[in-house]
PDB file of N, CA and C in Angstrom:
ATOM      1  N   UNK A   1     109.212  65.056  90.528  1.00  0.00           N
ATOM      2  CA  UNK A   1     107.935  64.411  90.289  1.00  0.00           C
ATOM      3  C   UNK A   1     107.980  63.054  90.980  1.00  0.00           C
ATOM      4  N   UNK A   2     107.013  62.651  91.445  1.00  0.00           N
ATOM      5  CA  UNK A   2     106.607  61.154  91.754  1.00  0.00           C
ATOM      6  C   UNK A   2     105.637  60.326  91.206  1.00  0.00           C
ATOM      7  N   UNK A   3     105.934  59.441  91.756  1.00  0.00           N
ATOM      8  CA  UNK A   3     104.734  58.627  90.972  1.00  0.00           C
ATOM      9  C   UNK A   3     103.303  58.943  91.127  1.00  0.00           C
ATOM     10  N   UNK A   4     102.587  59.571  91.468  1.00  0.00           N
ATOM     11  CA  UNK A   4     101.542  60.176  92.100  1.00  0.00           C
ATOM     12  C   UNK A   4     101.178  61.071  91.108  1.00  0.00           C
ATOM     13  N   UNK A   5     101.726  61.913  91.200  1.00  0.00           N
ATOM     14  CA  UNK A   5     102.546  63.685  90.388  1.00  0.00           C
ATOM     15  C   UNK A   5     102.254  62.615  88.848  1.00  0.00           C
ATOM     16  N   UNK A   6     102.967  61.313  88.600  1.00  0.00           N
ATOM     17  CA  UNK A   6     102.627  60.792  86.843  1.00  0.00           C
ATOM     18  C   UNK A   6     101.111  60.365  86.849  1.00  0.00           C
ATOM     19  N   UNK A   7     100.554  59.705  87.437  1.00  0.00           N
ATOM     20  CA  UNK A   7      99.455  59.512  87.437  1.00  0.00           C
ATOM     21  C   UNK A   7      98.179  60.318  87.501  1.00  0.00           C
ATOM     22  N   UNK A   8      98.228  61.172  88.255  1.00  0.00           N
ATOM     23  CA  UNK A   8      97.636  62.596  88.619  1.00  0.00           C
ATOM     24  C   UNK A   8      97.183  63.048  86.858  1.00  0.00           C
ATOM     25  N   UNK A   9      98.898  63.043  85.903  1.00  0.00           N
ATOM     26  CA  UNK A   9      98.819  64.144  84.930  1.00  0.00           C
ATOM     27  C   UNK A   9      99.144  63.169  83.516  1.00  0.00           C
ATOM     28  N   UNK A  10      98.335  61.760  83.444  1.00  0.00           N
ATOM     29  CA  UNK A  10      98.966  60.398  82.705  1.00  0.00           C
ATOM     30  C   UNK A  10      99.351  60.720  81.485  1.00  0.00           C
ATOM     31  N   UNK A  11      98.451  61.659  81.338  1.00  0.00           N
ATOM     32  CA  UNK A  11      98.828  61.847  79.920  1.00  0.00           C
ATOM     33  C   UNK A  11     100.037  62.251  79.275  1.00  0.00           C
ATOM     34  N   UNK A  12      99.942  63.620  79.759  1.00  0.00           N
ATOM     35  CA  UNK A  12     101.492  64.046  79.748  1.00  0.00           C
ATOM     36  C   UNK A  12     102.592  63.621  80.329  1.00  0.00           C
ATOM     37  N   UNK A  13     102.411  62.228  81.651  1.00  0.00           N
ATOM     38  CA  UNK A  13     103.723  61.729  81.756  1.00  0.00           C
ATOM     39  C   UNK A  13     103.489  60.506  80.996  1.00  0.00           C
ATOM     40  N   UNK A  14     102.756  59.635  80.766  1.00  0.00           N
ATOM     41  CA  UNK A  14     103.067  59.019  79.038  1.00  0.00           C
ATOM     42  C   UNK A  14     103.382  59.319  78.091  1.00  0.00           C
ATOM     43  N   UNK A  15     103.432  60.482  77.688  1.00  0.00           N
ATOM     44  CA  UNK A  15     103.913  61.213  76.535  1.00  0.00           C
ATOM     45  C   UNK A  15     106.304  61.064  77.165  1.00  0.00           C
ATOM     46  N   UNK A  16     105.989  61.751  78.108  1.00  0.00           N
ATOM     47  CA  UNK A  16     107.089  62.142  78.093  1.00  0.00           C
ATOM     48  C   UNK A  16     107.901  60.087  78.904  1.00  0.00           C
ATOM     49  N   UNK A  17     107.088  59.398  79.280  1.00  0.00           N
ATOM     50  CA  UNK A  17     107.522  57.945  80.012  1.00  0.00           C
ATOM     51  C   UNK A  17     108.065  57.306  78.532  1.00  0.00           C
ATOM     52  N   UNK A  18     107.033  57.754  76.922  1.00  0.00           N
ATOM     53  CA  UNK A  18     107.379  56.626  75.976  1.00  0.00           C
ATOM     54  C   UNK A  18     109.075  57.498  75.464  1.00  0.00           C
ATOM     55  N   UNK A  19     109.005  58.807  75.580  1.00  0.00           N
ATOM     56  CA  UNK A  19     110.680  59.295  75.409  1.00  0.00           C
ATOM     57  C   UNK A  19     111.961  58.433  75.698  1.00  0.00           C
ATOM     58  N   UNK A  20     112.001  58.842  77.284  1.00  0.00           N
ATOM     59  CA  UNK A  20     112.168  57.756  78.122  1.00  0.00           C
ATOM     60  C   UNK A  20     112.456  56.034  77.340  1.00  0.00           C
ATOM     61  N   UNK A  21     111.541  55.674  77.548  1.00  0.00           N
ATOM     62  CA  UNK A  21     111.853  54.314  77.792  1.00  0.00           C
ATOM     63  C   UNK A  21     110.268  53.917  76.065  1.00  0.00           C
ATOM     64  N   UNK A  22     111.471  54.126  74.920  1.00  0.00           N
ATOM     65  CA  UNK A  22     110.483  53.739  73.685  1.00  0.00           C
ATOM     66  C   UNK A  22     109.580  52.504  73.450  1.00  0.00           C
ATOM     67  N   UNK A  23     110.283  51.405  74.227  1.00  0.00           N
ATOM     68  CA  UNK A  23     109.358  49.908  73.959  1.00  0.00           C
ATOM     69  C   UNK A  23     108.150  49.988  74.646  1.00  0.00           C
ATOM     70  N   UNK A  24     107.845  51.041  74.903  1.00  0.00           N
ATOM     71  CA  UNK A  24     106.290  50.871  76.143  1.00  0.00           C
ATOM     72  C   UNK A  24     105.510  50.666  74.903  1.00  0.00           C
ATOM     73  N   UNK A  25     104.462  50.077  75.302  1.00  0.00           N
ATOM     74  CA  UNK A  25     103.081  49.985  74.442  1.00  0.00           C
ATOM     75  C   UNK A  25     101.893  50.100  74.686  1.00  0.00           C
ATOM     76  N   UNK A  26     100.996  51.174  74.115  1.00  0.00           N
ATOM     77  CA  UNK A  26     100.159  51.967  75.305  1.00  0.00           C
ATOM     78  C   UNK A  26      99.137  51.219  75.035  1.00  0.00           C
ATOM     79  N   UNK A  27      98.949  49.812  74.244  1.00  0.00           N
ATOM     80  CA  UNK A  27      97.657  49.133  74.592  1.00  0.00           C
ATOM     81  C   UNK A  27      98.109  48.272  76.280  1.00  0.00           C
ATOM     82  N   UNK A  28      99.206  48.600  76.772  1.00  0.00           N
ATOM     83  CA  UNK A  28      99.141  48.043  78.344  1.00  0.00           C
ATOM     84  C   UNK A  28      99.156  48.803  78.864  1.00  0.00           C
ATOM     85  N   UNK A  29      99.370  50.261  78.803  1.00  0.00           N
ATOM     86  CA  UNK A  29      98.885  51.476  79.963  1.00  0.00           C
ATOM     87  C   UNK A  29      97.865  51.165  80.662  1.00  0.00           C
ATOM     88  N   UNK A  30      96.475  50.919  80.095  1.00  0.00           N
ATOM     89  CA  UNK A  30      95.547  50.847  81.095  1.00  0.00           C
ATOM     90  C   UNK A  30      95.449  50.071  82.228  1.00  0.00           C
ATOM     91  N   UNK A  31      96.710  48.850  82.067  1.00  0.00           N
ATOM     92  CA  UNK A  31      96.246  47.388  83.022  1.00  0.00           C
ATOM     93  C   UNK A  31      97.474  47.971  83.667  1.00  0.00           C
ATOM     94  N   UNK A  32      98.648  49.020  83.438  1.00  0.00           N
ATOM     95  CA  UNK A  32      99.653  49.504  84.442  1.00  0.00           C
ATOM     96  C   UNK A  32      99.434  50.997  85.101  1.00  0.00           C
ATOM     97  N   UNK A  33      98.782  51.441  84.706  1.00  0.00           N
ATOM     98  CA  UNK A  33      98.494  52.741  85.194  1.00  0.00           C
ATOM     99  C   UNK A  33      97.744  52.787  86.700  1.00  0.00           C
ATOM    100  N   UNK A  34      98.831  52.952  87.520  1.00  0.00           N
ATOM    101  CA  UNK A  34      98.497  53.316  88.626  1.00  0.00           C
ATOM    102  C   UNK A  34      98.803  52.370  90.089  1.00  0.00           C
ATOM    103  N   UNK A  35      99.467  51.039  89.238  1.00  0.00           N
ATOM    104  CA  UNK A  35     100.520  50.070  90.098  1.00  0.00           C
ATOM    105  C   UNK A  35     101.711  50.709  89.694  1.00  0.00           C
ATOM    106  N   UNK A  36     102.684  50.591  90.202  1.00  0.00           N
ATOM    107  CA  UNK A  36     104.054  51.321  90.577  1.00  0.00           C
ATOM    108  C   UNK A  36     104.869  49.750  90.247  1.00  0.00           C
ATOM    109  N   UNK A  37     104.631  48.880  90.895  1.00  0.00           N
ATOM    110  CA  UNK A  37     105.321  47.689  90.768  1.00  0.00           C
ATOM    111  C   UNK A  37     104.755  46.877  89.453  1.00  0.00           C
ATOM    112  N   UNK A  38     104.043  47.024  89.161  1.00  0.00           N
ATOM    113  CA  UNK A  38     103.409  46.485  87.845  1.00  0.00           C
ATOM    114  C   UNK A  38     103.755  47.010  86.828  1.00  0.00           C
ATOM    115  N   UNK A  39     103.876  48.545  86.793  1.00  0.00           N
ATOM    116  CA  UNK A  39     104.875  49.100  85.529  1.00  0.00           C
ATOM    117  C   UNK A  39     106.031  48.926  85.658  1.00  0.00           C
ATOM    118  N   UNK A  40     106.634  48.745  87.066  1.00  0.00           N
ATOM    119  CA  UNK A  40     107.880  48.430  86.955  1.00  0.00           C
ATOM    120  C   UNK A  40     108.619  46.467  86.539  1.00  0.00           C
ATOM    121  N   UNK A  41     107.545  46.139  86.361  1.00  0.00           N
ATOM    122  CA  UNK A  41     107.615  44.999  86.130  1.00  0.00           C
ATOM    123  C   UNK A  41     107.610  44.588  84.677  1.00  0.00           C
ATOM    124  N   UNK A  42     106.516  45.346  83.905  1.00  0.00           N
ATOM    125  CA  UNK A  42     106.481  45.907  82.796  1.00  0.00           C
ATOM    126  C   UNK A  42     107.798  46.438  81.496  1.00  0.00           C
ATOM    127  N   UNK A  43     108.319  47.767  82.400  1.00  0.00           N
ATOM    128  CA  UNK A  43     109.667  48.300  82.126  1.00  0.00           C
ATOM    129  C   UNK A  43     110.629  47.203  81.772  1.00  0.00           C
ATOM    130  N   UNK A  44     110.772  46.075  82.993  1.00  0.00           N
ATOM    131  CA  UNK A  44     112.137  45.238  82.791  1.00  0.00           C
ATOM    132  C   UNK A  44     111.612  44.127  82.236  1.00  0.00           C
ATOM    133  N   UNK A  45     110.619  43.746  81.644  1.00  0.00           N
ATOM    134  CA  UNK A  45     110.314  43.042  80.680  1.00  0.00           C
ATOM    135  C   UNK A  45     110.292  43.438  79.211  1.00  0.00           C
ATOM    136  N   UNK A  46     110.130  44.716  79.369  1.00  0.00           N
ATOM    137  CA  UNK A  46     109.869  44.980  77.712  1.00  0.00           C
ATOM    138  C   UNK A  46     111.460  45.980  77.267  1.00  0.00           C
ATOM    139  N   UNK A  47     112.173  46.088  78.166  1.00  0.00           N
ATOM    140  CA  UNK A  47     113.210  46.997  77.950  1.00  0.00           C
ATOM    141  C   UNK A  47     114.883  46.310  78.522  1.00  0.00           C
ATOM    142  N   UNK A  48     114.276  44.751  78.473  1.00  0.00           N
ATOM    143  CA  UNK A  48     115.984  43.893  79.113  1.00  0.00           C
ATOM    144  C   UNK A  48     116.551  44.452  80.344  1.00  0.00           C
ATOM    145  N   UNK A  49     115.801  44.394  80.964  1.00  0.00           N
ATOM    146  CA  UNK A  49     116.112  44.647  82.235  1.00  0.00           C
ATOM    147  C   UNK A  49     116.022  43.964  83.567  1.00  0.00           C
ATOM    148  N   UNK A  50     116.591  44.006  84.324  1.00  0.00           N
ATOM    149  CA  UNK A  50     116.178  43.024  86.012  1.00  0.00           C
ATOM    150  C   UNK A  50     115.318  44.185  86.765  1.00  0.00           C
ATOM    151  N   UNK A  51     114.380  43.655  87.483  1.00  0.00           N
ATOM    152  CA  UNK A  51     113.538  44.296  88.147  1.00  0.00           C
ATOM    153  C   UNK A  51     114.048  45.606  88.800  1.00  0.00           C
ATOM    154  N   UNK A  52     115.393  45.091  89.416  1.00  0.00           N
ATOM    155  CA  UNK A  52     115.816  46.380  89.942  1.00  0.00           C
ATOM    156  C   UNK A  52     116.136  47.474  89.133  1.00  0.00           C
ATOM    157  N   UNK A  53     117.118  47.294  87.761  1.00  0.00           N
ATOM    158  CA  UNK A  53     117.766  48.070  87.102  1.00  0.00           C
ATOM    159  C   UNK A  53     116.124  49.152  86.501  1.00  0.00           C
ATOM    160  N   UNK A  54     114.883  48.032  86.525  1.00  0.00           N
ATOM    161  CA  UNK A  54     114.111  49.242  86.073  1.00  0.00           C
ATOM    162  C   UNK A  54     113.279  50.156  87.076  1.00  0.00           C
ATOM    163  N   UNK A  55     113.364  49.478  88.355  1.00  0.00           N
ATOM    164  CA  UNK A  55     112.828  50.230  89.715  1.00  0.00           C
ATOM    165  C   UNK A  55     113.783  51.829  89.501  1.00  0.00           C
ATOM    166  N   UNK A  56     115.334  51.642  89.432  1.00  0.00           N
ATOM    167  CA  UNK A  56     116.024  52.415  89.735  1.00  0.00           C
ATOM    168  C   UNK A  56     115.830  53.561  88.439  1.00  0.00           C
ATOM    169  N   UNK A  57     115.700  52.643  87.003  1.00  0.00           N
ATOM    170  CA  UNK A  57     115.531  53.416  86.134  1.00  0.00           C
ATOM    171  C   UNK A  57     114.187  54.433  85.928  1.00  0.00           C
ATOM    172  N   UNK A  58     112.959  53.823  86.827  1.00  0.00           N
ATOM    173  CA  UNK A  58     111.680  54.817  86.790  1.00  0.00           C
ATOM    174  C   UNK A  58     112.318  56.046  87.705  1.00  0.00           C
ATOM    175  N   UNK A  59     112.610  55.479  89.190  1.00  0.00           N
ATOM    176  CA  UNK A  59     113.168  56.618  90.027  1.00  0.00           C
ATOM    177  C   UNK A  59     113.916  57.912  89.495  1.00  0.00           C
ATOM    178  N   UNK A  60     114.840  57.689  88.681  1.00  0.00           N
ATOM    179  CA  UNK A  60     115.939  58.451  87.973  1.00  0.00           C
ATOM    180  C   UNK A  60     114.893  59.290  86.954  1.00  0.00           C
ATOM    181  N   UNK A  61     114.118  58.476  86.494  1.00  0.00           N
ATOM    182  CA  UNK A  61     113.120  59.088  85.311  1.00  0.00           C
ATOM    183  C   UNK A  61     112.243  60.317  86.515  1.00  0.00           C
ATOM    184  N   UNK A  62     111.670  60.198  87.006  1.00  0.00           N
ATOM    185  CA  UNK A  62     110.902  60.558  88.136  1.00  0.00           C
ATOM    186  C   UNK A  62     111.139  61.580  88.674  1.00  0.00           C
ATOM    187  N   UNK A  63     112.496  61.491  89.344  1.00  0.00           N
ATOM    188  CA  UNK A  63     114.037  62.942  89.278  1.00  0.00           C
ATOM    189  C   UNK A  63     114.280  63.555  89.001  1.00  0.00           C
ATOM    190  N   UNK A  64     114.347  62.870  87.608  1.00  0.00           N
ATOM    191  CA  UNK A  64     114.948  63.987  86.552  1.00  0.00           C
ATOM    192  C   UNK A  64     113.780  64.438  86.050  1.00  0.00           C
ATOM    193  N   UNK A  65     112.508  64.505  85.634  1.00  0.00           N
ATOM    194  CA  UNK A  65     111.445  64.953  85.434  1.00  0.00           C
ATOM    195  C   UNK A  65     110.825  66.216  85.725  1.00  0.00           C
ATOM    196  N   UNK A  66     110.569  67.182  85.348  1.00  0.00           N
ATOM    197  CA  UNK A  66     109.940  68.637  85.804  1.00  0.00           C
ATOM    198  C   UNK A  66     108.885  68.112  86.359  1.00  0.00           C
ATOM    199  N   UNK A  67     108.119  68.840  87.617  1.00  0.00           N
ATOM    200  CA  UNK A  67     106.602  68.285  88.191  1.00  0.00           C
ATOM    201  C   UNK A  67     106.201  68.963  87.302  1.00  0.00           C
ATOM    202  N   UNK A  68     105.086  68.024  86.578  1.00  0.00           N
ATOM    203  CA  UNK A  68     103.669  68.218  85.336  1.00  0.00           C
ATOM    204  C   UNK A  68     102.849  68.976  86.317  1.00  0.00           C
ATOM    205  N   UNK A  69     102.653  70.089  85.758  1.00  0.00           N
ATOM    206  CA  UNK A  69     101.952  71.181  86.568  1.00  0.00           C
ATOM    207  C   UNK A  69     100.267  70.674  86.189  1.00  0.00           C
ATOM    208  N   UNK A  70      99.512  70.716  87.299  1.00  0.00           N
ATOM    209  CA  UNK A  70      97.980  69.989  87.205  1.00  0.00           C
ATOM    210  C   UNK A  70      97.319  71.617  86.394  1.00  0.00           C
ATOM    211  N   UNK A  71      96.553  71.483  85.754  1.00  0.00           N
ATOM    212  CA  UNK A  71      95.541  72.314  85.073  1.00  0.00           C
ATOM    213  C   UNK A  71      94.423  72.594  86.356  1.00  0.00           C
ATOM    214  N   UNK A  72      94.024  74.035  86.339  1.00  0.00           N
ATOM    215  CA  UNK A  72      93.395  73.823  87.347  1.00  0.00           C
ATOM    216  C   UNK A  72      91.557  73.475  86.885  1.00  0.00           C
TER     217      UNK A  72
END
């Protein structure tokens, strides 16, 4: 999956992003949904992290992720 592939299907990769990474708080989804660097900015603020450790940590999430199959 990519970042594209989460956005495309938000719902269900918010569902499976708050697994992941529990401190998210979905009254800021709307103002991150759909910047890449803004959630990742997000991530290492709300989860003790340096920018990179959470760049690398979405990627890995992203990876390891089944592609969210679109409904047609």
């Amino acid at each position: 999956m990519n970042w594209t592939d989460l956005n495309q299907n938000w719902l269900e990769g918010y569902t499976a992003l708050c697994c992941a990474f529990p401190n998210l708080e979905q009254s800021a989804m709307p103002f991150l949904k759909g910047d890449q660097e803004r959630f990742e900015g997000y991530l290492a603020a709300t989860h003790d992290m340096t920018l990179q450790e959470a760049r690398e940590a979405l990627e890995a999430f992203l990876q390891d992720s089944p592609l969210i199959l679109q409904s047609a």
